[in-house]
N, C-alpha and C. Protein backbone atom coordinates (compact mmCIF):
# COMPACT_ATOMS: atom_id res chain seq x y z
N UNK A 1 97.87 139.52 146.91
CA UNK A 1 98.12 138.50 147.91
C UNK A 1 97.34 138.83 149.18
N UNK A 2 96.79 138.13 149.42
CA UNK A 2 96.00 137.72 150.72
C UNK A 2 97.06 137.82 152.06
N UNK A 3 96.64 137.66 153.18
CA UNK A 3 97.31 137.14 154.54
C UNK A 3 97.65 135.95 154.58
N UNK A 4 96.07 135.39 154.03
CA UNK A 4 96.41 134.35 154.47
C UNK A 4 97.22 132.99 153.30
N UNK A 5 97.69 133.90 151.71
CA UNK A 5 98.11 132.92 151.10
C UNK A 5 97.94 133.48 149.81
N UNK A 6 98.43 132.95 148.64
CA UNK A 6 97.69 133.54 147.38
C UNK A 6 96.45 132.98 147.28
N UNK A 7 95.81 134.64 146.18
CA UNK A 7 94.89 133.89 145.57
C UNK A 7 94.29 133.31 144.95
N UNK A 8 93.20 131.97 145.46
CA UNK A 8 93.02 130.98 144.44
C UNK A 8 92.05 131.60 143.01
N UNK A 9 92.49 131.39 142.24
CA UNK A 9 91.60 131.76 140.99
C UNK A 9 90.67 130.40 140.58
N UNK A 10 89.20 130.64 140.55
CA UNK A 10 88.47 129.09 140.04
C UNK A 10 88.18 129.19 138.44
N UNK A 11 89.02 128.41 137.73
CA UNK A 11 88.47 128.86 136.62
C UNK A 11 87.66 127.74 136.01
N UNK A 12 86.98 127.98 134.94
CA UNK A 12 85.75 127.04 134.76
C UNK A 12 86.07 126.09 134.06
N UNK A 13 84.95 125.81 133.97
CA UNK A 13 84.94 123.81 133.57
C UNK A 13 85.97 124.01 131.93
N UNK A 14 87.19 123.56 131.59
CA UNK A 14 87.40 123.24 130.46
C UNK A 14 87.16 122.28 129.54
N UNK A 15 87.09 123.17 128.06
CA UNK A 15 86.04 122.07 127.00
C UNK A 15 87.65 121.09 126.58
N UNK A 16 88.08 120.06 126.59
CA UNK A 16 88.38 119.11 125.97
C UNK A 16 89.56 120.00 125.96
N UNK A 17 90.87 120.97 127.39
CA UNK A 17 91.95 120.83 127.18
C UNK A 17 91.90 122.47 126.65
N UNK A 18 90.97 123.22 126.38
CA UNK A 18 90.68 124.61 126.03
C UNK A 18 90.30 125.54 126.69
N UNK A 19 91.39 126.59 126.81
CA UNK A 19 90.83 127.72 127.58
C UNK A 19 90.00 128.67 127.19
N UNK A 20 89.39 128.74 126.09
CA UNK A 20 88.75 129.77 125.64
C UNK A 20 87.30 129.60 126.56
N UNK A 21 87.22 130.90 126.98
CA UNK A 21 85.85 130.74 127.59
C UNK A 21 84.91 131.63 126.78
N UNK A 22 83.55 130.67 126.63
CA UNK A 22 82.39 131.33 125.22
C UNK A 22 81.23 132.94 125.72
N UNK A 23 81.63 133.65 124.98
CA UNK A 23 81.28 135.00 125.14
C UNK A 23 79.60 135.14 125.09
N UNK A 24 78.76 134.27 124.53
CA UNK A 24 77.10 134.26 124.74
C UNK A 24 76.54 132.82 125.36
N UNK A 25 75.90 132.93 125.80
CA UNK A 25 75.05 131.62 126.38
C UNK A 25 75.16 130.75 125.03
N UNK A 26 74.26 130.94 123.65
CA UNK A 26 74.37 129.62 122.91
C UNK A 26 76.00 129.33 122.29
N UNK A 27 76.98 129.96 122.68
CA UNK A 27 78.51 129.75 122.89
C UNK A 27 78.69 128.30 123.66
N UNK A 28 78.11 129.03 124.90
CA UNK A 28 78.23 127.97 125.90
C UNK A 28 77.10 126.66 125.82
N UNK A 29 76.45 126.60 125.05
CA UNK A 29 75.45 125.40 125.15
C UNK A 29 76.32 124.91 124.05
N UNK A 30 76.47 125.85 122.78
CA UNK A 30 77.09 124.87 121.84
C UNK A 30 78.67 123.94 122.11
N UNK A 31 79.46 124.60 123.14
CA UNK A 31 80.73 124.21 123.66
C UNK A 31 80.19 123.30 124.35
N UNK A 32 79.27 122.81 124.99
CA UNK A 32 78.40 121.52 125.92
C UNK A 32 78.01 120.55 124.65
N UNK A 33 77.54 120.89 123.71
CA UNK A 33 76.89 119.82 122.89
C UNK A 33 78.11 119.56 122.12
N UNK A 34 79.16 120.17 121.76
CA UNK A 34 80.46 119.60 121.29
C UNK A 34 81.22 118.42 121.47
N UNK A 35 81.63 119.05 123.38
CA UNK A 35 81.87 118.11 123.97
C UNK A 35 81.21 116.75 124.02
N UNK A 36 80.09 116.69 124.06
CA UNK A 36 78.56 115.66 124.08
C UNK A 36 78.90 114.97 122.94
N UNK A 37 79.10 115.55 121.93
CA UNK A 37 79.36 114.75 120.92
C UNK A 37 80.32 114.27 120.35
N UNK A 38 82.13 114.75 121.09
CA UNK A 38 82.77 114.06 120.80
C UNK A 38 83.04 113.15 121.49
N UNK A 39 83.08 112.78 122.47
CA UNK A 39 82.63 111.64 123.46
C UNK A 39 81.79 110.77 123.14
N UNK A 40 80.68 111.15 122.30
CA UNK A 40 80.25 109.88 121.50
C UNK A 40 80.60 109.44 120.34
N UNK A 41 81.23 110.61 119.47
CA UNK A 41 81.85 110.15 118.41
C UNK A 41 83.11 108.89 118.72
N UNK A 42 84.12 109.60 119.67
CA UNK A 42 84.50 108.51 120.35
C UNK A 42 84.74 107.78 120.20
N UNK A 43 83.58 107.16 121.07
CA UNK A 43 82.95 105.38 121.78
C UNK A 43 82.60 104.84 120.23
N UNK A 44 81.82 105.46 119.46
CA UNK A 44 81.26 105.25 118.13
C UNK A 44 82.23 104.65 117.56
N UNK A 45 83.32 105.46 117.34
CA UNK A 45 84.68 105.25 116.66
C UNK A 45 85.33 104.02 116.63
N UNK A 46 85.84 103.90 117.89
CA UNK A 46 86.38 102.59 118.67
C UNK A 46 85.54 101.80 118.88
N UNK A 47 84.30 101.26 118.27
CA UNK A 47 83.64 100.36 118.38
C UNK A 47 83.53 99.66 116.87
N UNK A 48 83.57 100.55 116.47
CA UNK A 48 83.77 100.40 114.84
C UNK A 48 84.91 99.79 114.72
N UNK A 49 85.87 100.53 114.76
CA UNK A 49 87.34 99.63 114.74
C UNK A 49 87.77 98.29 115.18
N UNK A 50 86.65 98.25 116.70
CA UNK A 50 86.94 96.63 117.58
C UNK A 50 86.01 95.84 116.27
N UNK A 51 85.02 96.42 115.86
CA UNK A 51 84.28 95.18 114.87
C UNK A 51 85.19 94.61 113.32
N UNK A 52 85.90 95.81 113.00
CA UNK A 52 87.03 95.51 111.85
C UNK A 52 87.98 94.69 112.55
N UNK A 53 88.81 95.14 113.73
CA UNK A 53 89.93 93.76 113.96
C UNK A 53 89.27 92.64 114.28
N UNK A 54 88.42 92.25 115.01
CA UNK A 54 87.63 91.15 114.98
C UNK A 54 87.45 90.34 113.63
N UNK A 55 86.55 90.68 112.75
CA UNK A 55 87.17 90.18 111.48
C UNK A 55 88.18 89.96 110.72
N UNK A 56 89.18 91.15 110.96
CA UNK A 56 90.75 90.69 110.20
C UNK A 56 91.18 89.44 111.31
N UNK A 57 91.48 89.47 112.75
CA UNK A 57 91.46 88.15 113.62
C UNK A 57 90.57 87.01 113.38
N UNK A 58 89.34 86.89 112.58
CA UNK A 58 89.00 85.83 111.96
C UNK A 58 89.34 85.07 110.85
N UNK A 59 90.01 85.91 110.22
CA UNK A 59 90.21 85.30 108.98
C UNK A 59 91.79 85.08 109.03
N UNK A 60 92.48 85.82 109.93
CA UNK A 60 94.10 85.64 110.16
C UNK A 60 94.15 84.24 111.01
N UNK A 61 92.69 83.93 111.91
CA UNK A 61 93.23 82.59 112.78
C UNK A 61 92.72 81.48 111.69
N UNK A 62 92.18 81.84 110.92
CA UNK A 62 91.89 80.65 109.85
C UNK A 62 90.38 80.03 110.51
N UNK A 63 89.58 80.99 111.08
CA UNK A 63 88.48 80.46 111.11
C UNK A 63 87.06 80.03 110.57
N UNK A 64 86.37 78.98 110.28
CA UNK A 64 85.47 78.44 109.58
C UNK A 64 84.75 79.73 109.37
N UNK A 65 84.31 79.38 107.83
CA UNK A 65 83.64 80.11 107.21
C UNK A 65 82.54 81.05 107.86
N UNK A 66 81.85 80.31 108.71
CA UNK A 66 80.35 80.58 109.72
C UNK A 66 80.80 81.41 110.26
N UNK A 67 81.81 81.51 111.21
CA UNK A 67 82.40 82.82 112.14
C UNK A 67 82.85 84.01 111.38
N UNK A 68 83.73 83.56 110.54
CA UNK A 68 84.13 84.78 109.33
C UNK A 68 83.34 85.51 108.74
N UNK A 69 81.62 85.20 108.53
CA UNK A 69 80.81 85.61 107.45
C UNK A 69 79.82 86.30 108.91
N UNK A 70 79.85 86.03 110.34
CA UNK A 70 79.37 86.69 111.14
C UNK A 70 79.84 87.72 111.45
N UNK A 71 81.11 87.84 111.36
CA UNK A 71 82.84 88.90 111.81
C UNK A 71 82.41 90.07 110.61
N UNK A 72 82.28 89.51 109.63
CA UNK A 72 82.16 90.38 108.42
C UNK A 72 80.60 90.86 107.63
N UNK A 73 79.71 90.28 108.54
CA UNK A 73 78.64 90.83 108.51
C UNK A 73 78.33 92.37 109.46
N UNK A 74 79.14 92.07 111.29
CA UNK A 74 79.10 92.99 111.96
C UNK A 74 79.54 93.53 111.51
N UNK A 75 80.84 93.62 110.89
CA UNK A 75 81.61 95.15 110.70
C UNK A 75 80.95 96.08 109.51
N UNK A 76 80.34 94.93 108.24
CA UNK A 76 79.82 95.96 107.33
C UNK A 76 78.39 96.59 108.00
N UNK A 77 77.78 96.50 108.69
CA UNK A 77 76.69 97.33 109.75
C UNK A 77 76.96 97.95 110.15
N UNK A 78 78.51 97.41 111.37
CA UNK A 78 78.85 98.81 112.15
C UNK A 78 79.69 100.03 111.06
N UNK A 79 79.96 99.35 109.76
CA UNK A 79 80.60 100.65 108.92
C UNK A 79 79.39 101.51 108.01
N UNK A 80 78.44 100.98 108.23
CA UNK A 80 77.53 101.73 107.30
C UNK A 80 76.40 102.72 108.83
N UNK A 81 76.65 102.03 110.00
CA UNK A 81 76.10 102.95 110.92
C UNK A 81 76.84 104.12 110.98
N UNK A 82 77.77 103.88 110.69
CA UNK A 82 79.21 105.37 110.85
C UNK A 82 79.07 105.99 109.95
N UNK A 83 78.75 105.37 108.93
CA UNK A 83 78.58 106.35 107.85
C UNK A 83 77.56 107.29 107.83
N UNK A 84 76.41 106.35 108.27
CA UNK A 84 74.95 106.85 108.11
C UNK A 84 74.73 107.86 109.11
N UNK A 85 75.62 107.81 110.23
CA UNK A 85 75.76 109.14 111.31
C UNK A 85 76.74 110.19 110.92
N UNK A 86 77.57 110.21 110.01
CA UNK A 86 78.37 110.68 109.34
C UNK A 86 79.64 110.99 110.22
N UNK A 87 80.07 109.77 110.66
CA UNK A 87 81.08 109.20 111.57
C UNK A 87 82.39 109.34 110.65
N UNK A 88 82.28 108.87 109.51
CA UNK A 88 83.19 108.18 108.33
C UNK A 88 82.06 108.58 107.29
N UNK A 89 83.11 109.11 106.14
CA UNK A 89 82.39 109.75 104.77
C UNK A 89 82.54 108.18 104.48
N UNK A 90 81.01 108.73 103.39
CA UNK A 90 80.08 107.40 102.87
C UNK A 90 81.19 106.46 102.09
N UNK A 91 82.21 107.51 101.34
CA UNK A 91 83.11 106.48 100.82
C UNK A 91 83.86 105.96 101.20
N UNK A 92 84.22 106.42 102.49
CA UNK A 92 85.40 105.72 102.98
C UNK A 92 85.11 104.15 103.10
N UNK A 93 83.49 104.24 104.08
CA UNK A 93 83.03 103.44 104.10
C UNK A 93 82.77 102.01 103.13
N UNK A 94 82.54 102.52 102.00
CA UNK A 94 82.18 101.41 101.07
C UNK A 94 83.77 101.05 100.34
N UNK A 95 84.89 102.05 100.24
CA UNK A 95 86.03 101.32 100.42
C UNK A 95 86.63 100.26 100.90
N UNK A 96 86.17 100.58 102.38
CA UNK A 96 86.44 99.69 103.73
C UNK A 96 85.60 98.07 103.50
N UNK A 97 84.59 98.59 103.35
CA UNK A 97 83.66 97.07 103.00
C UNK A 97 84.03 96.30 101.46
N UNK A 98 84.34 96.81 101.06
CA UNK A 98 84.75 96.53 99.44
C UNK A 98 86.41 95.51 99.48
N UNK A 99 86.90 96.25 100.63
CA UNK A 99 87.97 95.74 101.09
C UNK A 99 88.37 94.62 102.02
N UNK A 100 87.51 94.35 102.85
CA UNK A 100 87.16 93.41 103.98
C UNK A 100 86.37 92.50 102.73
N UNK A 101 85.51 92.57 102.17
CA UNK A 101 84.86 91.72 101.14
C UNK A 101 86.09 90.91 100.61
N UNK A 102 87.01 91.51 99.51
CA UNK A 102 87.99 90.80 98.89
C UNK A 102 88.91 90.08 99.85
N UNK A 103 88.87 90.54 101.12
CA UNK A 103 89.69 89.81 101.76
C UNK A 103 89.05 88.21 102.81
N UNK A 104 87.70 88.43 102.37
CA UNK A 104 87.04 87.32 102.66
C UNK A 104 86.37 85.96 101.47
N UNK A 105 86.78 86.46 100.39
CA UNK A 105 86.72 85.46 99.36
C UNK A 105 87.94 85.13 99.23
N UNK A 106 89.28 85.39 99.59
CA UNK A 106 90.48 85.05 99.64
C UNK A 106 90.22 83.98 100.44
N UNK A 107 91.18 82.78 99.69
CA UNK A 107 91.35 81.42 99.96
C UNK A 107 92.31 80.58 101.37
């Protein structure tokens, strides 16, 4: 203890809620590009998902064919970009589209 107060300890930047602090420099670059990339995995993620409810909300409001086959064009792109970044294993993927498919020839 100080005079004038305790003392402050600065401790460093935490990765995503983790105290471990990395014992070599490429520790620490790789704990930077981690972070980097789950933050884009992310955004990636949840963009993917907004393009699937978008389509299930097309076809739940009963909308013309034209909008439905646009709804379900984006999402099978944005599910094969996820895949192709290896966002979502390849099969999940073609599950997912296989699935959104049958549910768009439904009457």
């Amino acid at each position: 203890m100080c005079a004038g107060g305790p003392i402050e300890i600065h401790k460093p930047l935490l990765c995503h809620g983790l105290e471990n602090m990395p014992n070599s420099s490429s520790a620490r670059k790789s704990q930077r590009q981690n972070e980097t990339h789950r933050l884009r995995n992310r955004s990636r993620r949840s963009s993917l998902r907004t393009s699937i409810k978008k389509f299930h909300a097309a076809v739940k409001a009963g909308a013309d064919s034209e909008a439905i086959e646009t709804s379900f064009r984006a999402a099978v792109k944005s599910l094969d970009q996820a895949a192709a970044r290896k966002l979502i294993h390849k099969n999940n993927a073609a599950r997912t589209k296989s699935r959104l498919s049958k549910l768009k020839s439904q009457p």
